[in-house]
Protein backbone atom coordinates (compact mmCIF):
# COMPACT_ATOMS: atom_id res chain seq x y z
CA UNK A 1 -28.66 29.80 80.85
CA UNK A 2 -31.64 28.24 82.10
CA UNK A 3 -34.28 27.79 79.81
CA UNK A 4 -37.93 26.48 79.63
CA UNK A 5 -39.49 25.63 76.40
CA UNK A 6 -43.45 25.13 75.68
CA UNK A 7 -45.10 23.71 73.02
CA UNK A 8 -48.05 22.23 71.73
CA UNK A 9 -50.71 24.58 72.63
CA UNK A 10 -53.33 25.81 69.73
CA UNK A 11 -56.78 26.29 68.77
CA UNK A 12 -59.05 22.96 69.54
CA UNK A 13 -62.87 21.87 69.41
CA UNK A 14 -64.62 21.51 72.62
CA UNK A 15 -63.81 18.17 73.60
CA UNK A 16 -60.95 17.50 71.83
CA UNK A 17 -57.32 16.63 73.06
CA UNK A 18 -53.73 18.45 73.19
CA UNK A 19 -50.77 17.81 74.23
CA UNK A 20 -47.73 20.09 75.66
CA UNK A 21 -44.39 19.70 76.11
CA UNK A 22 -41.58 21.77 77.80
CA UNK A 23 -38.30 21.40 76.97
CA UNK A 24 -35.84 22.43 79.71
CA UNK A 25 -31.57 23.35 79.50
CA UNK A 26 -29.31 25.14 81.40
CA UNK A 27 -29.63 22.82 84.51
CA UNK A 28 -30.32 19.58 86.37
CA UNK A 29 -34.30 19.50 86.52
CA UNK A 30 -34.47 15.72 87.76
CA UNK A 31 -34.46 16.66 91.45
CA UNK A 32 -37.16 19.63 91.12
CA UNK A 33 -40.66 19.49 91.72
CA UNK A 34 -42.85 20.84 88.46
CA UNK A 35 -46.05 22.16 87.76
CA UNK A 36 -48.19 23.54 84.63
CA UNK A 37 -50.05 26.63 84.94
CA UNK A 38 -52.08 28.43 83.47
CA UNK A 39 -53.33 32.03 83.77
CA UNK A 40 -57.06 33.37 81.63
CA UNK A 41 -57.56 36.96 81.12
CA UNK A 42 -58.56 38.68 84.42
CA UNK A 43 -57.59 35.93 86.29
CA UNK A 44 -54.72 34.69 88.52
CA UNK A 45 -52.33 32.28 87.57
CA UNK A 46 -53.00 29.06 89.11
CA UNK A 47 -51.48 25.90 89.66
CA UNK A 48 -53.23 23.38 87.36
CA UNK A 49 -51.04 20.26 87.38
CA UNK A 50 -48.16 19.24 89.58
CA UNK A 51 -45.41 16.54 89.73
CA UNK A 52 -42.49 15.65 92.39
CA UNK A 53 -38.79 15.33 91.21
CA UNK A 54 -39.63 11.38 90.31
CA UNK A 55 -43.30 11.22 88.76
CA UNK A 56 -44.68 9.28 91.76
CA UNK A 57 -46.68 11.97 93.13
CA UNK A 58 -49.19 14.19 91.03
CA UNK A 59 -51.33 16.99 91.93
CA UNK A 60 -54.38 18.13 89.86
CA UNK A 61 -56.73 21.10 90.25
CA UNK A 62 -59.96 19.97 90.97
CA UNK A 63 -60.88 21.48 87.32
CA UNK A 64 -58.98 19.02 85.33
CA UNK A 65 -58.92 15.85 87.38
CA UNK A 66 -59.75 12.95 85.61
CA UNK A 67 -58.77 14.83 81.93
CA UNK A 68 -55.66 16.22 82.18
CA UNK A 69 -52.31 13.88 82.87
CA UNK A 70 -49.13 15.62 83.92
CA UNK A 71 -45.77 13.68 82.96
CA UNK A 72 -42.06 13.94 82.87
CA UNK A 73 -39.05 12.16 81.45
CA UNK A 74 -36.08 13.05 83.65
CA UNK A 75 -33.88 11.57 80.48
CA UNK A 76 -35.09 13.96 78.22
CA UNK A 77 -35.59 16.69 80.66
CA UNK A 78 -39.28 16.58 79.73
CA UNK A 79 -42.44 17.98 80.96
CA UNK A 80 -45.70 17.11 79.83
CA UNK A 81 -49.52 17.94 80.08
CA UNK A 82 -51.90 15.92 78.43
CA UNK A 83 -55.22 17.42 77.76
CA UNK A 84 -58.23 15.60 76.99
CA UNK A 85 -62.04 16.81 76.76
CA UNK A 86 -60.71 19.80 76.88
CA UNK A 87 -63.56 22.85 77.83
CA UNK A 88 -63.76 26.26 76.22
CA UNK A 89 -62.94 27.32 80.23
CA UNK A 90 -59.84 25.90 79.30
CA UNK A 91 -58.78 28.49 77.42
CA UNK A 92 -55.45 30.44 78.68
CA UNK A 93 -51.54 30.78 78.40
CA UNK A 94 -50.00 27.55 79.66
CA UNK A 95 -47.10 27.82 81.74
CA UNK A 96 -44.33 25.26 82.77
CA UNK A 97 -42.78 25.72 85.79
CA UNK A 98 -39.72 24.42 87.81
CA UNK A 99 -39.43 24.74 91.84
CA UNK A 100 -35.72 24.53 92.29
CA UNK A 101 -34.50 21.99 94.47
CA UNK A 102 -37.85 21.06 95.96
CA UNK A 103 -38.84 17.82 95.40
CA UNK A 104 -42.06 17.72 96.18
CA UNK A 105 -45.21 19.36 94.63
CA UNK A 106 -46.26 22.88 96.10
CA UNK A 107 -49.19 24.95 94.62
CA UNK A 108 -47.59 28.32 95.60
CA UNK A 109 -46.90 30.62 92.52
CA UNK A 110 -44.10 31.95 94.62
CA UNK A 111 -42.43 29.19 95.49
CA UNK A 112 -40.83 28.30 91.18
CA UNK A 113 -38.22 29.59 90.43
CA UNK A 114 -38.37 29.05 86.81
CA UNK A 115 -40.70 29.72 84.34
CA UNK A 116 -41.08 29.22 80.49
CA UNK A 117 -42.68 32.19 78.16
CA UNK A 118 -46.34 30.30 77.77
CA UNK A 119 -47.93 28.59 75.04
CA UNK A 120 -52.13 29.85 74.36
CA UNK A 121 -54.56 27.33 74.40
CA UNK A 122 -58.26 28.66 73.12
CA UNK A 123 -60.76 25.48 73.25
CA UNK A 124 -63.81 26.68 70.52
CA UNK A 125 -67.37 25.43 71.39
């Protein structure tokens, strides 16, 4: 069964820093391209962060260049999304996200194939 794990979201000061994680079983993730989302209340899901099968390419939203850093260790079948400065318009459900078999980053919500259940993230002013 293919699984996808988050973790690390919670409640932080403007400004401050967090870190998630995904976890990820039930399959060989090293060849897909991944991506962290995130969807706010009334608003679509969108793509936030975005990494190809080996962690040479990145993709960030305009939003969070320059303070968020997307990660993964293919040993550990790891995903990560550092957070820093972090802005109450931060604030949603974080998503992980796999697109199977495609190696390289897409922003298309459609195009992954595998999702994990969220982790909320509420930056305070």
């Amino acid at each position: 069964q293919v699984q996808l794990a988050e973790s690390g979201g919670g409640l932080v000061q403007a400004g401050g820093s967090l870190r998630l994680s995904c976890a990820t079983s039930g399959r060989t993730f090293g060849y897909d391209a991944m991506g962290w989302f995130r969807q706010a209340p009334g608003k679509e899901r969108e793509l936030v962060a975005g990494i190809n099968w080996s962690g040479s390419s990145t993709y960030y939203a305009v939003s969070v260049k320059g303070r968020f850093t997307i990660s993964r260790d293919n040993a550990k079948n790891i995903l990560y999304l550092q957070m820093n400065s972090l802005k109450p318009e931060d604030t949603a459900v974080y998503y992980c996200a796999a697109d199977k078999d495609r190696m390289v980053i897409t922003t298309t919500v459609g195009d992954y194939d595998y999702w994990g259940q969220g982790t909320q993230v509420t930056v305070s002013t």
